[in-house]
C-alpha atoms as a PDB file:
ATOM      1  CA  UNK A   1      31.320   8.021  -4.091  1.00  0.00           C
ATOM      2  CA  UNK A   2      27.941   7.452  -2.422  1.00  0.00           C
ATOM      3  CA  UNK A   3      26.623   4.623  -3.189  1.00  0.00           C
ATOM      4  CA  UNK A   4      22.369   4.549  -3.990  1.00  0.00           C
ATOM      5  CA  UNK A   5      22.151   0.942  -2.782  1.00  0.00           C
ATOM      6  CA  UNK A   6      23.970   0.354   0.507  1.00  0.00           C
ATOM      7  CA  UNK A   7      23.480  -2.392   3.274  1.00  0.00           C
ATOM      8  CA  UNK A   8      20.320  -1.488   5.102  1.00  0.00           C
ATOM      9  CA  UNK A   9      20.234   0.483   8.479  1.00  0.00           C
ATOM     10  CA  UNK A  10      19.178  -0.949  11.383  1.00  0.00           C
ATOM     11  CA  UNK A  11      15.298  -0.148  12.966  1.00  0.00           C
ATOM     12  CA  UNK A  12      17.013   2.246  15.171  1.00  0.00           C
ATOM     13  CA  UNK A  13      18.447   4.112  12.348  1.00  0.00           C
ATOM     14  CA  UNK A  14      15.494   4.328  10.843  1.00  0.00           C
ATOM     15  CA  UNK A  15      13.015   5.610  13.712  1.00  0.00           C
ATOM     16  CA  UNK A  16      15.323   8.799  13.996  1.00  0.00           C
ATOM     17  CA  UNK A  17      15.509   9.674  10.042  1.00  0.00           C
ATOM     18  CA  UNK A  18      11.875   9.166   9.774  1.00  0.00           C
ATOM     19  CA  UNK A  19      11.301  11.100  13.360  1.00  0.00           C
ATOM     20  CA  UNK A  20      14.231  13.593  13.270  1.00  0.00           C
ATOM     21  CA  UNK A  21      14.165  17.348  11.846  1.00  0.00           C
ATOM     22  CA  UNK A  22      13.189  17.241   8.432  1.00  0.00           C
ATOM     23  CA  UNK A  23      15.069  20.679   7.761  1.00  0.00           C
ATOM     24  CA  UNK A  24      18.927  21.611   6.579  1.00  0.00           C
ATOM     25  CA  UNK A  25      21.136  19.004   7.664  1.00  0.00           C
ATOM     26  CA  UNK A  26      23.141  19.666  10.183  1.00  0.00           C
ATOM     27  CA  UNK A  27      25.848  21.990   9.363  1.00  0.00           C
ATOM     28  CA  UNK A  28      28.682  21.207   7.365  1.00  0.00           C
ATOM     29  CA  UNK A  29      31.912  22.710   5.346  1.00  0.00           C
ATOM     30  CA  UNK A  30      30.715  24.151   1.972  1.00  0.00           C
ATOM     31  CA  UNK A  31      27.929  26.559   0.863  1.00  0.00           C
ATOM     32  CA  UNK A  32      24.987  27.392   3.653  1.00  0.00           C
ATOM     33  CA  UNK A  33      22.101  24.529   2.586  1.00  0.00           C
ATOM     34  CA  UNK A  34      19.420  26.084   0.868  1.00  0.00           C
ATOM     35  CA  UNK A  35      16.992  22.947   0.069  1.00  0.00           C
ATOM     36  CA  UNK A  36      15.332  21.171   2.883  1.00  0.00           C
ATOM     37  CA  UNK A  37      14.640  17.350   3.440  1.00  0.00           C
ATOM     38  CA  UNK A  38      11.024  17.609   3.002  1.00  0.00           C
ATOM     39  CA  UNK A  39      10.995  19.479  -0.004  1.00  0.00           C
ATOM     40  CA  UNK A  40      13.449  16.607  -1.343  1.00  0.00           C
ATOM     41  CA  UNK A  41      11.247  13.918  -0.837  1.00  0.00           C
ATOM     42  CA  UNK A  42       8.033  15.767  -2.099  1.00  0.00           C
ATOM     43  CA  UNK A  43       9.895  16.027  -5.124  1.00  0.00           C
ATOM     44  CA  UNK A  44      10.943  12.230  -4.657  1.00  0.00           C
ATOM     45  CA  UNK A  45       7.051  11.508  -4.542  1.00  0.00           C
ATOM     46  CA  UNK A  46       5.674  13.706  -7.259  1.00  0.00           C
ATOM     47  CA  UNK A  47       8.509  11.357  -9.867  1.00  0.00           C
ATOM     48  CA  UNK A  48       7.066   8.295  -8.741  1.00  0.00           C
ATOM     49  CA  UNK A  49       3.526   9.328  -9.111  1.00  0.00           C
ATOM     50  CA  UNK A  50       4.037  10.501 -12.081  1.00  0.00           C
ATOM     51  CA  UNK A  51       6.714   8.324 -13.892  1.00  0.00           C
ATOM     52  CA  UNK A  52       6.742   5.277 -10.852  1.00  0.00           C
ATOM     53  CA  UNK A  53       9.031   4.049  -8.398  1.00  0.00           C
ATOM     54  CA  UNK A  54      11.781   3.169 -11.135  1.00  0.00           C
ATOM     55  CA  UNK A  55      12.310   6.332 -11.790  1.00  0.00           C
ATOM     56  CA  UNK A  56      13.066   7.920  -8.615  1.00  0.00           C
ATOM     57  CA  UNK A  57      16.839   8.137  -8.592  1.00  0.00           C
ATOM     58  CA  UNK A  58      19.005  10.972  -6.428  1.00  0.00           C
ATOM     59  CA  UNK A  59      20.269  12.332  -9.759  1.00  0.00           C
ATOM     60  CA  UNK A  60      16.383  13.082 -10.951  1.00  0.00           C
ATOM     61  CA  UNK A  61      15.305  14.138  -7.930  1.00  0.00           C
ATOM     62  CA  UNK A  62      18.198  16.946  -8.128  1.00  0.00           C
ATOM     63  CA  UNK A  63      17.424  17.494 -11.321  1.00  0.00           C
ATOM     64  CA  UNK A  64      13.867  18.055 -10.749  1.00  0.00           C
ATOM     65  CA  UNK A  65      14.690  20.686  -8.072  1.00  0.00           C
ATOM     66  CA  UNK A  66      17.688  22.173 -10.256  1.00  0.00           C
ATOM     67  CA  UNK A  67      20.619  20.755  -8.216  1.00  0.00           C
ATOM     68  CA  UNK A  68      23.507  18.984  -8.534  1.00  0.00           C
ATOM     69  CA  UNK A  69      23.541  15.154  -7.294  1.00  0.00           C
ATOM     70  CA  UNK A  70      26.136  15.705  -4.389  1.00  0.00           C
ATOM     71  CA  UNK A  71      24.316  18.172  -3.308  1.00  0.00           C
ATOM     72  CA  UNK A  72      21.317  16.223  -2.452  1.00  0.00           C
ATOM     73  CA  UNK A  73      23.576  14.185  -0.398  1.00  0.00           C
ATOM     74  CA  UNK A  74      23.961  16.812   2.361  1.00  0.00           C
ATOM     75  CA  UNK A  75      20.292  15.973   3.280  1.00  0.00           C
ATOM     76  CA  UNK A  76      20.136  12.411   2.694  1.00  0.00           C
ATOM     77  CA  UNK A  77      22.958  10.400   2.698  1.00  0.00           C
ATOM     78  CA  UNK A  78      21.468   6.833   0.659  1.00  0.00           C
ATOM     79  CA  UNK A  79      18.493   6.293  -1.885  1.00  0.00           C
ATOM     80  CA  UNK A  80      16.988   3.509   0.778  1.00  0.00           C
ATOM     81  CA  UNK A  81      16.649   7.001   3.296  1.00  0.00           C
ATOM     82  CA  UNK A  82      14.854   8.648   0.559  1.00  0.00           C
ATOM     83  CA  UNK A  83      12.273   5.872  -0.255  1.00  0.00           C
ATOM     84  CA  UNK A  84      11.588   5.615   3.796  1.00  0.00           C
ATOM     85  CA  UNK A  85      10.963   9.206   4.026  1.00  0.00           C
ATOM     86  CA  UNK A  86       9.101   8.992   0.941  1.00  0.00           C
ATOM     87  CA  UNK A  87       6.761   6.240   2.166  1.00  0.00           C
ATOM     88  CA  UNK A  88       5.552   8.058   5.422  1.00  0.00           C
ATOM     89  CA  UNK A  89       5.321  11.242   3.240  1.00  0.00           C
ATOM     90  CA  UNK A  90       3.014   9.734   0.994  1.00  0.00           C
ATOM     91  CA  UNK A  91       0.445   8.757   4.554  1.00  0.00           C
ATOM     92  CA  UNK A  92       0.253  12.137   5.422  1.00  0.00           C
ATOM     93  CA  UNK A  93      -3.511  11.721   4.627  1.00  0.00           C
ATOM     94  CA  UNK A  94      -5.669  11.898   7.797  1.00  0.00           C
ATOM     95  CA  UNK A  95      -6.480   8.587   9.160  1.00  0.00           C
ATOM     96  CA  UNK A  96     -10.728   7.879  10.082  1.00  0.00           C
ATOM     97  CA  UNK A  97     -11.331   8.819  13.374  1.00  0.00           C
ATOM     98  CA  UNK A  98     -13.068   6.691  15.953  1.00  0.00           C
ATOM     99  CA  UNK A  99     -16.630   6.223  15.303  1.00  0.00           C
ATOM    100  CA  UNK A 100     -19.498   7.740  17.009  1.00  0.00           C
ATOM    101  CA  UNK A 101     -21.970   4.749  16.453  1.00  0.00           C
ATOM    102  CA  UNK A 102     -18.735   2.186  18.373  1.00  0.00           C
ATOM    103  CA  UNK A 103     -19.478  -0.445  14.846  1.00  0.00           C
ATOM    104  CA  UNK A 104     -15.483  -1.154  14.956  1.00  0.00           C
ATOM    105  CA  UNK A 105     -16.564  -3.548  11.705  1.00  0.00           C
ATOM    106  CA  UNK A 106     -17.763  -0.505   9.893  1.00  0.00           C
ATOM    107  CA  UNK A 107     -14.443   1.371  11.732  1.00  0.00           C
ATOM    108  CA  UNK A 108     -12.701  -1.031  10.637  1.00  0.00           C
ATOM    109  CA  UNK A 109     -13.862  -1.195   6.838  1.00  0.00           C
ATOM    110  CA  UNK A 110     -13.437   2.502   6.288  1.00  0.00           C
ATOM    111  CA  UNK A 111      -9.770   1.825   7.723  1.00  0.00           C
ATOM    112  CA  UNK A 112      -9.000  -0.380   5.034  1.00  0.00           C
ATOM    113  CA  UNK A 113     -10.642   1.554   2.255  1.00  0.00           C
ATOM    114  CA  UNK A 114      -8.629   4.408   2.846  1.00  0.00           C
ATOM    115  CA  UNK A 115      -5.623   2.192   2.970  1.00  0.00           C
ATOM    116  CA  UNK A 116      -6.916   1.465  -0.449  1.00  0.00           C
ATOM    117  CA  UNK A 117      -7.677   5.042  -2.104  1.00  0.00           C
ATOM    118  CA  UNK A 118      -3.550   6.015  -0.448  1.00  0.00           C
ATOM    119  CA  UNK A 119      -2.401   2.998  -2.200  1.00  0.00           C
ATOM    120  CA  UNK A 120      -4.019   3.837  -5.361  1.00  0.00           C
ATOM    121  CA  UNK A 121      -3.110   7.603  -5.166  1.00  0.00           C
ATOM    122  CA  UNK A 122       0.283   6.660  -4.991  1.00  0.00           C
ATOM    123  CA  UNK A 123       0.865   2.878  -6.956  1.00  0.00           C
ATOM    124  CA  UNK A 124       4.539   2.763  -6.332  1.00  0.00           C
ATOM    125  CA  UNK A 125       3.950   2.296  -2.622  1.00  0.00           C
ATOM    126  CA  UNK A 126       2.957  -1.472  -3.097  1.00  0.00           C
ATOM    127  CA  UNK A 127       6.216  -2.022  -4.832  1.00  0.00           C
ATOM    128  CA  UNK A 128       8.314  -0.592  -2.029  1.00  0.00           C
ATOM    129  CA  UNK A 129      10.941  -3.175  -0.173  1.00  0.00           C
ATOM    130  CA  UNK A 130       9.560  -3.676   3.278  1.00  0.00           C
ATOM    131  CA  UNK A 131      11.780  -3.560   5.809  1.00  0.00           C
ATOM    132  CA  UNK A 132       9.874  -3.495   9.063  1.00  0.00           C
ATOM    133  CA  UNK A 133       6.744  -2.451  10.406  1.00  0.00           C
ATOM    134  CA  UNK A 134       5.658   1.275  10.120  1.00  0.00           C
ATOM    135  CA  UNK A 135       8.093   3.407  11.810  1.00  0.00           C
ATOM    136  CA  UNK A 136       7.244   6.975  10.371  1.00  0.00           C
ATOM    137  CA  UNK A 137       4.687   9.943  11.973  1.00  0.00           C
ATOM    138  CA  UNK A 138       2.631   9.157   9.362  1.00  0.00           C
ATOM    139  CA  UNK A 139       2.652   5.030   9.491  1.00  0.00           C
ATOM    140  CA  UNK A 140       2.176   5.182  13.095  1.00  0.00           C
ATOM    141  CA  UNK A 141      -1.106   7.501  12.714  1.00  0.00           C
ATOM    142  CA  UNK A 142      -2.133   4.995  10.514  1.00  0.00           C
ATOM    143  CA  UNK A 143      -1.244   1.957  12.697  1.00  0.00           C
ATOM    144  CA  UNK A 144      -2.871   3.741  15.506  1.00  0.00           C
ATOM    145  CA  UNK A 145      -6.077   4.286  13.520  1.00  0.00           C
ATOM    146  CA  UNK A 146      -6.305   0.401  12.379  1.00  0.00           C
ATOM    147  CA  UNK A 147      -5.587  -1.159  16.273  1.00  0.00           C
ATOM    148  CA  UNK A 148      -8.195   1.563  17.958  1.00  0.00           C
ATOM    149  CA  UNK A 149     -11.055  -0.015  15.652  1.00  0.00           C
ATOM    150  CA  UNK A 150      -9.606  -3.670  15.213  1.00  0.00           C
ATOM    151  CA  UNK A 151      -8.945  -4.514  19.052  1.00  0.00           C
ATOM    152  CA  UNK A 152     -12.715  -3.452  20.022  1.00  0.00           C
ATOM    153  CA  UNK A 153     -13.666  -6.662  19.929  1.00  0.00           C
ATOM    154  CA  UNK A 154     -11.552  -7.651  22.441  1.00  0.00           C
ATOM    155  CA  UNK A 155      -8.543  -8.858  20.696  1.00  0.00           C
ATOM    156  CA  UNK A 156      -5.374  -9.185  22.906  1.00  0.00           C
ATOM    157  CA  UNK A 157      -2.830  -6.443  22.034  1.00  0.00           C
ATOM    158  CA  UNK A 158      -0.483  -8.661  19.999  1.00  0.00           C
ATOM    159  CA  UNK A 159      -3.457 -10.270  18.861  1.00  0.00           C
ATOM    160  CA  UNK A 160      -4.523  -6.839  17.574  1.00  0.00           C
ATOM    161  CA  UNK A 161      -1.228  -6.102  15.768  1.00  0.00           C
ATOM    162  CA  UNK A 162      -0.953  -9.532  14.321  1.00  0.00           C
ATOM    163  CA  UNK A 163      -4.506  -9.112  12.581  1.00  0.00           C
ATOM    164  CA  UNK A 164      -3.729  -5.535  11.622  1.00  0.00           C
ATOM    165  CA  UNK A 165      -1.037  -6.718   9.398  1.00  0.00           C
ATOM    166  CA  UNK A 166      -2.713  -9.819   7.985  1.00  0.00           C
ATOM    167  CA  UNK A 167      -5.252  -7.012   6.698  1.00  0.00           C
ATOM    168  CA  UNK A 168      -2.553  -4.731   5.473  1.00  0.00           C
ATOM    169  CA  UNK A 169      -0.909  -7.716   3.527  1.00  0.00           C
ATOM    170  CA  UNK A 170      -4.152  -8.265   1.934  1.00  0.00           C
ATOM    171  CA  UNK A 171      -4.615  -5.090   0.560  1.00  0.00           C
ATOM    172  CA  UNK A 172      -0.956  -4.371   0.060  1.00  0.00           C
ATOM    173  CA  UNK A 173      -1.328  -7.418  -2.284  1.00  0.00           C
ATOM    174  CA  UNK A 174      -4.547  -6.991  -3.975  1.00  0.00           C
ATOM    175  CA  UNK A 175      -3.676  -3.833  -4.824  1.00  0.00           C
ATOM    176  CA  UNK A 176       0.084  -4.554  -5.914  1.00  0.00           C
ATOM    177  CA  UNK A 177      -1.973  -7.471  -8.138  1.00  0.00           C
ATOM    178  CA  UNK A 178      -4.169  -4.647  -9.629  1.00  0.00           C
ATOM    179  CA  UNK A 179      -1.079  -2.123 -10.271  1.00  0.00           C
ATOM    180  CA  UNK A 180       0.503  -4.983 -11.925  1.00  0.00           C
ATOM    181  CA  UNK A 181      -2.245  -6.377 -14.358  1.00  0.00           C
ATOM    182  CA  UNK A 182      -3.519  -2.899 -15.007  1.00  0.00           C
ATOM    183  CA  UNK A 183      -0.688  -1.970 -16.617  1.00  0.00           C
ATOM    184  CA  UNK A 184      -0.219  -5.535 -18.727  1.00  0.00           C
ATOM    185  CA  UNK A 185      -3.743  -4.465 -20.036  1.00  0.00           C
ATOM    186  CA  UNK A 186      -2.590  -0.988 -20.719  1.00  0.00           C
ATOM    187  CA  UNK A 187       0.003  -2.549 -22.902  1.00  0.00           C
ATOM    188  CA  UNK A 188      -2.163  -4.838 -24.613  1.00  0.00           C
ATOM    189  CA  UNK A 189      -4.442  -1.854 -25.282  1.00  0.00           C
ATOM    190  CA  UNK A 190      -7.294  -3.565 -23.567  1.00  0.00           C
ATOM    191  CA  UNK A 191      -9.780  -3.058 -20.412  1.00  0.00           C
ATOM    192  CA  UNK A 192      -8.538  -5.302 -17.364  1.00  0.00           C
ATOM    193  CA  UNK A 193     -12.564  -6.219 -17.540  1.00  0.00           C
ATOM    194  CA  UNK A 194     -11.317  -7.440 -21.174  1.00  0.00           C
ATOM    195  CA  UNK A 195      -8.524  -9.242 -20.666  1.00  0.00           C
ATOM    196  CA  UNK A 196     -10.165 -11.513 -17.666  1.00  0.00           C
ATOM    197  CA  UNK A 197     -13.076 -12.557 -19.729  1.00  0.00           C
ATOM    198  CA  UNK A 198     -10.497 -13.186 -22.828  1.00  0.00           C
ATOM    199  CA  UNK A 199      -8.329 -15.422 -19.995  1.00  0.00           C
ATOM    200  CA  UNK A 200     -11.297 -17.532 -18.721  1.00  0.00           C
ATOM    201  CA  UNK A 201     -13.040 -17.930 -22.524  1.00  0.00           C
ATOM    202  CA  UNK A 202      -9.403 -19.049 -23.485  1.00  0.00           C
ATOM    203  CA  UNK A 203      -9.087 -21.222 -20.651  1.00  0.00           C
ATOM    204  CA  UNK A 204     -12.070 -22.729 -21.077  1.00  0.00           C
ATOM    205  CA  UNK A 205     -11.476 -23.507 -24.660  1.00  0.00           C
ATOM    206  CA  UNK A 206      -8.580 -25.644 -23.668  1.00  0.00           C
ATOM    207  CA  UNK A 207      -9.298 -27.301 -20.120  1.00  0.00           C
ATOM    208  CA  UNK A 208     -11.431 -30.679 -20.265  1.00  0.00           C
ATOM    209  CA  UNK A 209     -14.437 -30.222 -17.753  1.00  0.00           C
ATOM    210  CA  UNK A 210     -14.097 -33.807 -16.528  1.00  0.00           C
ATOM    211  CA  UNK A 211     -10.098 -33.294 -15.130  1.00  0.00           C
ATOM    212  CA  UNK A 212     -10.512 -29.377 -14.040  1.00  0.00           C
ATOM    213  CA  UNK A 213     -14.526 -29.250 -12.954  1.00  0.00           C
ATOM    214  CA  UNK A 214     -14.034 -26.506 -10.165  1.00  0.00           C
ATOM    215  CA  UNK A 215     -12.427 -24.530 -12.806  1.00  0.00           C
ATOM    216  CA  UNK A 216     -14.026 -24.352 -15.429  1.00  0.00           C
ATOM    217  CA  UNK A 217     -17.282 -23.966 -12.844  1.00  0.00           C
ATOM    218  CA  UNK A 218     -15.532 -21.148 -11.641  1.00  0.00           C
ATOM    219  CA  UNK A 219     -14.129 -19.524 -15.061  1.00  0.00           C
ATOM    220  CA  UNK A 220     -18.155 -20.217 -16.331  1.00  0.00           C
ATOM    221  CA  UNK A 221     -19.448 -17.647 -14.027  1.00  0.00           C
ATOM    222  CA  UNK A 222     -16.672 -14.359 -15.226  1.00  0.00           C
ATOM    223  CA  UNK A 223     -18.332 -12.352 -17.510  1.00  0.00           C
ATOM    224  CA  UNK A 224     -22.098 -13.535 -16.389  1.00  0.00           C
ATOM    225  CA  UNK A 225     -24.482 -11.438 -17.039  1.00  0.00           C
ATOM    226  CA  UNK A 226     -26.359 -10.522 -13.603  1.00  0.00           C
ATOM    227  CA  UNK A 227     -23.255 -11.517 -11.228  1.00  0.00           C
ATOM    228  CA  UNK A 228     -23.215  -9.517  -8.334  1.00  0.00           C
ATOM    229  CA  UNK A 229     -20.676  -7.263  -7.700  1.00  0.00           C
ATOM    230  CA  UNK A 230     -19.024  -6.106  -4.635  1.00  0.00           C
ATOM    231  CA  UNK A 231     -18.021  -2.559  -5.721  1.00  0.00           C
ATOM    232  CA  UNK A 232     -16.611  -1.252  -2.444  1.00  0.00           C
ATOM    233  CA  UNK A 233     -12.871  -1.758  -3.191  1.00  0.00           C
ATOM    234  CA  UNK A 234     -13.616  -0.849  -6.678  1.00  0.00           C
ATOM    235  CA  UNK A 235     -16.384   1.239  -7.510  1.00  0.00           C
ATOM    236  CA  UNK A 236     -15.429   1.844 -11.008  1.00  0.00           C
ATOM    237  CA  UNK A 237     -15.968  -1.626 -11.733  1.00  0.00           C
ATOM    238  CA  UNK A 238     -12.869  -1.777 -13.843  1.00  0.00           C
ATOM    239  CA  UNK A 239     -12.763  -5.496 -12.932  1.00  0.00           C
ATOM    240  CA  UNK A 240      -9.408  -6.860 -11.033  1.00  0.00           C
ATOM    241  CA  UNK A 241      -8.180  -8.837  -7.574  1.00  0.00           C
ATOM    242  CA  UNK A 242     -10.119  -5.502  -5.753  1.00  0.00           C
ATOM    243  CA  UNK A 243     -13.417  -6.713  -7.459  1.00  0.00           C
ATOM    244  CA  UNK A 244     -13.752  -9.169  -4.553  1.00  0.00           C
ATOM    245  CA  UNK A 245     -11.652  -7.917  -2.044  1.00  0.00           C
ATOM    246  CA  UNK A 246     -14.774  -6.589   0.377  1.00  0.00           C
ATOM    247  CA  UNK A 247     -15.604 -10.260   0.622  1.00  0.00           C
ATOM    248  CA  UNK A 248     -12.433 -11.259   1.583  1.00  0.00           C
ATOM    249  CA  UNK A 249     -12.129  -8.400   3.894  1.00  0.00           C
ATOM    250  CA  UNK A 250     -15.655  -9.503   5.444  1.00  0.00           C
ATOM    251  CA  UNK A 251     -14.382 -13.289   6.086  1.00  0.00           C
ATOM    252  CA  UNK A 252     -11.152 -11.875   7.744  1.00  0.00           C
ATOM    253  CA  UNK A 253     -14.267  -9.569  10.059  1.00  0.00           C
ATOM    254  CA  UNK A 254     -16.404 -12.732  10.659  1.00  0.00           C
ATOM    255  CA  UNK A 255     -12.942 -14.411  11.802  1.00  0.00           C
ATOM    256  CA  UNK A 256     -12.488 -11.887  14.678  1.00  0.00           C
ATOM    257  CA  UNK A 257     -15.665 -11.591  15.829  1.00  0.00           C
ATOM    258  CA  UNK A 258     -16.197 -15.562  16.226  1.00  0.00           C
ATOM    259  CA  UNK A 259     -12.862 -15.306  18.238  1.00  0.00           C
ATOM    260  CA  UNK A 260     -13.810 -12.763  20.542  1.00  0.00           C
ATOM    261  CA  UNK A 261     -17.150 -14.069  20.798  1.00  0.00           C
ATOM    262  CA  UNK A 262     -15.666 -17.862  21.844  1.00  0.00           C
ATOM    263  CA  UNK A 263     -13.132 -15.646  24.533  1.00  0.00           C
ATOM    264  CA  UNK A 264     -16.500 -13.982  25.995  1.00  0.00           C
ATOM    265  CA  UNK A 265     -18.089 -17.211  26.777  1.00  0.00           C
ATOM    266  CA  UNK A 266     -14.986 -19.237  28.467  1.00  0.00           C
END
């Protein structure tokens, strides 16, 4: 019997599911195939957006489509295929082109807020096992998007790549933070904004001022009436780790340019 959780293919193995046909597999003893791989895994996706990651299973994904298990198997062979496919599938959302006005910061920024909006559109992604770097159609748009803007500067090409995924791990993060707590606050029945003004007020109603004073500084200011807000990651202003994540994003930004700038002048 197939197993859902075998040892993992090797990067090879995985550049030609993601970039093979995504029709019939190839032809074997038994009835003619009538499903195809892509329809499989936009089934796949539309579970997990719906019902999350730890539902997607081969048996409810043939369910979902009205066939048996084994049959699904004729396509693709291990669940671990099926969440790779499903991860590019869920990119297929055109990257931002280059910019007119050459601002790679601003190219840059728009990169990662659409990073953002795919993320939330589809919460399970954060959750996913990573195995590698992109190796899909659809990661490699992506990846190609992020290094035309980030290496403008003048960032070497591993350079480039290496500050690409520092970026990607932020937001991966931040939003796999916000997935996370949102739902602990859907539990509790409460607003995120809620719970983090409950969490400092309680903190702050234990922690002596004299042993924690950066703290309590700190948890003094959530909740303040007339605090700025950076709403560019989160323009809902649900609260959450993406409340602050354009100043983060901004310091990472500063960090490049400063770097390129000290290459220009030696």
């Amino acid at each position: 019997m197939t197993s859902e959780q075998p040892a993992p293919t090797s990067p090879t193995d995985e550049i030609r599911l993601l970039w093979g046909d995504h029709g019939p597999a190839p032809v074997r003893r038994g009835p003619r195939p009538k499903l195809t791989r892509s329809e499989i895994v936009a089934a796949a996706v539309r579970l997990a957006d719906t019902e999350g990651l730890g539902a997607v299973s081969m048996q409810r994904v043939a369910g979902a489509l009205g066939y048996t298990t084994m049959s699904l198997y004729r396509y693709i062979e291990r669940k671990d295929d099926l969440l790779l496919l499903m991860a590019d599938a869920a990119m297929e959302a055109t990257p931002p082109g280059p910019r007119e006005d050459g601002d790679w910061r601003a190219g840059v920024e728009e990169w990662c807020q659409e990073v953002v909006a795919l993320y939330r559109a589809h919460p399970w992604m954060v959750r996913l096992p990573v195995s590698g770097p992109p190796s899909g159609p659809n990661g490699i748009r992506w990846t190609e998007a992020g290094l035309r803007e980030i290496s403008a500067p003048g960032l070497g090409r591993l350079e480039s790549l290496q500050m690409l995924l520092v970026l990607n791990t932020v937001l991966r993060e931040t939003l796999r933070m916000e997935v996370e707590m949102s739902q602990a606050a859907e539990r509790r029945g409460t607003p995120l904004g809620e719970g983090e003004n409950a969490w400092a007020q309680g903190l702050l109603g234990v922690l002596d001022p004299a042993e924690s004073p950066t703290v309590t500084g700190v948890l003094d200011r959530i909740g303040t009436e007339g605090q700025e807000l950076d709403v560019r990651y989160d323009p809902d202003r649900a609260g959450g780790p993406a409340e602050g994540l354009g100043f983060g994003i901004d310091r990472i930004l500063d960090g490049i340019e400063a770097h390129a700038r000290r290459r220009t002048r030696t």
